[in-house]
Structures are given as structure tokens and as C-alpha cells.
Protein backbone atom coordinates (compact mmCIF):
# COMPACT_ATOMS: atom_id res chain seq x y z
CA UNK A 1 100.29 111.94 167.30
CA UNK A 2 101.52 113.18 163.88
CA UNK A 3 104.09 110.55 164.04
CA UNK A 4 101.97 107.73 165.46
CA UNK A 5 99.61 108.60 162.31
CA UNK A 6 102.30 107.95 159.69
CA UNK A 7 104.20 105.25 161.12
CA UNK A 8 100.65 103.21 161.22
CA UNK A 9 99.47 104.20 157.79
CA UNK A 10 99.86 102.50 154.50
CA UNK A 11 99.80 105.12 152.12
CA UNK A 12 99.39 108.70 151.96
CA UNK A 13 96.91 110.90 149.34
CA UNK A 14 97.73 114.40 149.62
CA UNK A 15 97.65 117.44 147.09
CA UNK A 16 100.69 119.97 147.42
CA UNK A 17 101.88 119.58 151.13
CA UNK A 18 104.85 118.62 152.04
CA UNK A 19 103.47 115.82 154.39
CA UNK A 20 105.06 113.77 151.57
CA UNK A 21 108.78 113.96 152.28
CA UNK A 22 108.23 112.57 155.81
CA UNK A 23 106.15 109.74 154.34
CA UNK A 24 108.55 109.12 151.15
CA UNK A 25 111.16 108.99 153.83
CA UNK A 26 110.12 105.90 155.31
CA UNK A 27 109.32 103.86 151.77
CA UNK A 28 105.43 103.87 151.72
CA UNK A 29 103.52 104.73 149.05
CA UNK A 30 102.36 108.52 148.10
CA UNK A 31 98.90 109.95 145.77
CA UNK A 32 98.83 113.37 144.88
CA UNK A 33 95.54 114.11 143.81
CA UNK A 34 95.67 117.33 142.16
CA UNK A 35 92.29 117.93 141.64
CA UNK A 36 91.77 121.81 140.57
CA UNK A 37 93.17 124.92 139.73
CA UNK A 38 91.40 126.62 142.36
CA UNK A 39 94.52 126.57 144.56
CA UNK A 40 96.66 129.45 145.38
CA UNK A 41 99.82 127.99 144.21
CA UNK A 42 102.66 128.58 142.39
CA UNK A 43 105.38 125.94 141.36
CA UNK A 44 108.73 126.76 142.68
CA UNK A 45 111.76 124.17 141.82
CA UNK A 46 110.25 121.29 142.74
CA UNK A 47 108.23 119.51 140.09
CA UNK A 48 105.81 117.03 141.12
CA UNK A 49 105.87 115.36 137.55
CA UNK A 50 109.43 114.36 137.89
CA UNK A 51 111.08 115.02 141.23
CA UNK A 52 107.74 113.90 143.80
CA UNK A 53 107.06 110.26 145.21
CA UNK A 54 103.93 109.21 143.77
CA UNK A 55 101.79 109.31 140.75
CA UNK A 56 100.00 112.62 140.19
CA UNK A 57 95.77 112.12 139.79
CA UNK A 58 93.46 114.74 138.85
CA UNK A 59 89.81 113.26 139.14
CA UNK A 60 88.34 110.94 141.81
CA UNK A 61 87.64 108.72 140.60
CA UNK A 62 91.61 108.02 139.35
CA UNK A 63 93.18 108.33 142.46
CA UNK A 64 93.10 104.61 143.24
CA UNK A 65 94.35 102.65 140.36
CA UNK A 66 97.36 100.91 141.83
CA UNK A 67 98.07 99.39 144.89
CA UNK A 68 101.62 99.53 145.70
CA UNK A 69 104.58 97.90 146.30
CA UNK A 70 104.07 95.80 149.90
CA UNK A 71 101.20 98.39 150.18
CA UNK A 72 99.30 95.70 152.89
CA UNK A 73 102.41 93.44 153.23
CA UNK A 74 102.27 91.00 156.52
CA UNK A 75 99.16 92.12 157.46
CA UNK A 76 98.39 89.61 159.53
CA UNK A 77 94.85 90.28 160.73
CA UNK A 78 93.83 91.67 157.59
CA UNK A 79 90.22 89.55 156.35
CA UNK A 80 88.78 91.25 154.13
CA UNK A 81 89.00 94.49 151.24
CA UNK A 82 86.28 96.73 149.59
CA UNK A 83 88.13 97.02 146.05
CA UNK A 84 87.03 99.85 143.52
CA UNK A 85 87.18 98.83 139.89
CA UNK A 86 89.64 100.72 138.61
CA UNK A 87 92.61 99.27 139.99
CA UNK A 88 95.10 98.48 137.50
CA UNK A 89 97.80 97.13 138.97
CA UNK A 90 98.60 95.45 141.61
CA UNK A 91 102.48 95.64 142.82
CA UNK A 92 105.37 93.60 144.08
CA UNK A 93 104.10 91.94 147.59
CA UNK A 94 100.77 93.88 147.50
CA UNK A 95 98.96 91.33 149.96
CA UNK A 96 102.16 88.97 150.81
CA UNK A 97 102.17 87.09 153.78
CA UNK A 98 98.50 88.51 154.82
CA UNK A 99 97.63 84.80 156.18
CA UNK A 100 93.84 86.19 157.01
CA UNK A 101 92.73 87.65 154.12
CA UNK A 102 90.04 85.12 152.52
CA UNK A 103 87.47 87.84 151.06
CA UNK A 104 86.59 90.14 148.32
CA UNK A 105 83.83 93.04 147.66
CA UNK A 106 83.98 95.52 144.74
CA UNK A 107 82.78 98.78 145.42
CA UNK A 108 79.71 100.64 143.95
CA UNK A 109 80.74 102.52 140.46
CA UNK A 110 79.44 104.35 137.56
CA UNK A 111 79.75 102.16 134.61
CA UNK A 112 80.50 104.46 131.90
CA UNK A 113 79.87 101.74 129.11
CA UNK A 114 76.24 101.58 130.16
CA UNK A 115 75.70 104.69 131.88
CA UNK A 116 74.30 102.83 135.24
CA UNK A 117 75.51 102.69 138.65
CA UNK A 118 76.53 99.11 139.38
CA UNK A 119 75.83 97.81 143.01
CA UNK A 120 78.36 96.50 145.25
CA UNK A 121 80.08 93.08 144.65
CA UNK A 122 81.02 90.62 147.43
CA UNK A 123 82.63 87.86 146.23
CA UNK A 124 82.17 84.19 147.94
CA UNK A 125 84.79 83.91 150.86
CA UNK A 126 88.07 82.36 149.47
CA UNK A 127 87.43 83.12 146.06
CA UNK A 128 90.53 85.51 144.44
CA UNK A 129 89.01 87.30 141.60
CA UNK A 130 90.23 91.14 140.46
CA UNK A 131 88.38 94.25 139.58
CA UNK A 132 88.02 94.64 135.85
CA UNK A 133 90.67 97.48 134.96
CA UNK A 134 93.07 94.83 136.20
CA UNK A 135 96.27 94.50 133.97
CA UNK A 136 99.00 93.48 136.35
CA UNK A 137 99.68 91.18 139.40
CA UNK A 138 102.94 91.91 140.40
CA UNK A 139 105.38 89.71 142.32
CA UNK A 140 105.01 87.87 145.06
CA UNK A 141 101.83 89.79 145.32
CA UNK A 142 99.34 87.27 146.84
CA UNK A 143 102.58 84.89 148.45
CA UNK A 144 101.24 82.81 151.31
CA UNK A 145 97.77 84.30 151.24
CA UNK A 146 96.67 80.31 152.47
CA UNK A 147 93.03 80.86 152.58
CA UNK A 148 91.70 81.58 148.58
CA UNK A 149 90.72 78.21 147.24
CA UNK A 150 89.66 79.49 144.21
CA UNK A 151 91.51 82.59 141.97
CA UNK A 152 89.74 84.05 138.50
CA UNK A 153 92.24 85.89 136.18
CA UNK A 154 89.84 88.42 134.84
CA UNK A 155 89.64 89.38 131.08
CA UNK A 156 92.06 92.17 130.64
CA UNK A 157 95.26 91.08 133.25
CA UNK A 158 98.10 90.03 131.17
CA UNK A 159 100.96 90.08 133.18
CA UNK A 160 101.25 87.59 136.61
CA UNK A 161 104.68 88.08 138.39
CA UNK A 162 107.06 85.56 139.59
CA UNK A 163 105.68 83.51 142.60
CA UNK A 164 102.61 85.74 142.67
CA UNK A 165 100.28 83.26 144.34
CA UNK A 166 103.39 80.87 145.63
CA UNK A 167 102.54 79.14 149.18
CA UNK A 168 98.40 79.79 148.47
CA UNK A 169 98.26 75.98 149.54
CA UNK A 170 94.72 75.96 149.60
CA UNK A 171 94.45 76.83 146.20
CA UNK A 172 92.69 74.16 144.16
CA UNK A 173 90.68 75.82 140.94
CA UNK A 174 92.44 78.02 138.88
CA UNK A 175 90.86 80.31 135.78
CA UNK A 176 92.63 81.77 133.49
CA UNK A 177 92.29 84.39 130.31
CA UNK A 178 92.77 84.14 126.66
CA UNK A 179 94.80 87.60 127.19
CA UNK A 180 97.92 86.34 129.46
CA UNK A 181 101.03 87.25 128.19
CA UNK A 182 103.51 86.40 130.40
CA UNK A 183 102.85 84.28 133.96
CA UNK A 184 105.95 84.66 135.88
CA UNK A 185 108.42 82.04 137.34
CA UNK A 186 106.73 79.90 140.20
CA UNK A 187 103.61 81.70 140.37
CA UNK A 188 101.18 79.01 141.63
CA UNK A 189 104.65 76.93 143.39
CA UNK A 190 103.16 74.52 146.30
CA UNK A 191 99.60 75.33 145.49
CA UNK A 192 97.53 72.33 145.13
CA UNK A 193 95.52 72.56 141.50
CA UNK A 194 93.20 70.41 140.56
CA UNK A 195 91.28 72.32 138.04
CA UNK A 196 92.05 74.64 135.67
CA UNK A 197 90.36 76.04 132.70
CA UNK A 198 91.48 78.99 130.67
């Protein structure tokens, strides 16, 4: 059911409907990919640049730069993600408390520097490393994710919230960029480093 369907989803990517409300209603995250001008539509009062719920994405390939506040947030049974590249940011208790989650893959994506498609990534199991947009790790965002042994800052992340990888026991190598600004409060509390390297 229509209800069934939202309470069980994570976040919603529409264009114009007003689907949205409902979701906004119960906290979870909302896309609007607005991706023509093809549509019979004209704005009324409400203005999606200021009053909707979500950021507003007009290519494709933009629509999934950020994953949200407690987007996947005690998902318990959760294993593993297919990532694209252009994630940016990664919010407050993104993967918190997802106790299963040990493994990585990248998606397939047209490298504009080079002007190649790249092939799919998988990353070793337990090994934490981010796609390459990457800017932010937000709080708590990785908090009691026990099974990464191993977590690579990438090159262009400068910001790592307070207790972002706090009660990742397992956590023994840790690599970090020349590019950090600012690691937050507690952010590797009760892991168990033995190597680190920036």
C-alpha cells in the first residue's frame, strides 16, 4: 500500500508532486529532480527553492550528492552499498548503528577529467574509504559501524564530525589527508588504532 511504501522507504526523489508533504511529514529525506522544461506546469505560491523539503537537481547525474541526515540509520541488516562518486556529503548519523555494514563498491561513471567510463569499484570487505567528490562526514555518521578495520579519508574531505566513527572498535589503520580542516570531538573514541599515516 501507498502507506506501507513510505513508511518503509528512506528517501523520496520526485519532480513536482505533492507525494512530498506526506514524506516531509514524517522527517525523511526528499530529491526533487527537476529535470526539464517539458512539463506542463506553472508555479503557483509555493516555491520549491525556498518553501520545499529537499534540494532541487536538474541533471542525473546530480541527484545523488548527499546522503542525509540518519538516511540508513539502525539498519541493522544492512551489508553492503553500491556508492556513485559524486556524493558530497555525508550527514549527521548517515550509517549509525548499522552493525552489518562491512562493504563498499563505487558505481560505474563517466570521468569527465579523462573522458572514459571508469568500471565499477568494490572495495576489500571492512575497508571504509569514500567516493571522490567527498567533502563532509557528518556526525555520528559511521557510530558503531563495528566491522571496518580499516577507513581512508580521501583527498578532498575536510570536515569529519564529532564522534563520526566513535564505537568502530574494530578499527585499527587509519589514513588521513593533507586537506582536513577540522576532525570533530571524539571521532575515532573507543576505536582501537594502531596505525595511522596522513
Amino acid at each position: 500500500t501507498y502507506q506501507d511504501l513510505f513508511k518503509n522507504s528512506n528517501l523520496l526523489i520526485t519532480d513536482y508532486s505533492s507525494v512530498a508533504f506526506d514524506f516531509a511529514y514524517m522527517k525523511k529525506p526528499v530529491i526533487y529532480y527537476q529535470y526539464g522544461d517539458d512539463y506542463n506546469f506553472e508555479e503557483g505560491y509555493f516555491k520549491y527553492k525556498t518553501m520545499g523539503f529537499g534540494e532541487i537537481v536538474e541533471k542525473e547525474d546530480e541527484i545523488i550528492t548527499s546522503i542525509g541526515n540518519g538516511v540508513f540509520n539502525n539498519c541493522n541488516n544492512l551489508e553492503s552499498i553500491t556508492m556513485p562518486h559524486t556524493i558530497k556529503r555525508i550527514g549527521n548519523y548517515g550509517f549509525a548503528n548499522c552493525t552489518s555494514f562491512s562493504k563498499i563498491t563505487f558505481a560505474e561513471y563517466f570521468d569527465k577529467e579523462t573522458g572514459k567510463v571508469k568500471p565499477k569499484e568494490e572495495i576489500p570487505e571492512g575497508m571504509l574509504t569514500f567516493p571522490k567528490a567527498l567533502k563532509t562526514i557528518g556526525d555520528y555518521a559511521f557510530y558503531n559501524c563495528s566491522l571496518f578495520h580499516e577507513v581512508v579519508i580521501t583527498d578532498r574531505v575536510t570536515d569529519i564530525g564529532a564522534y563520526a566513527f566513535s564505537n568502530c572498535t574494530e578499527i585499527k589503520e587509519l589514513n588521513l589527508n593533507y586537506g582536513l580542516e577540522s576532525i570533530g570531538e571524539r571521532a575515532f573514541q573507543n576505536c582501537s588504532i594502531s596505525s595511522l599515516a596522513v
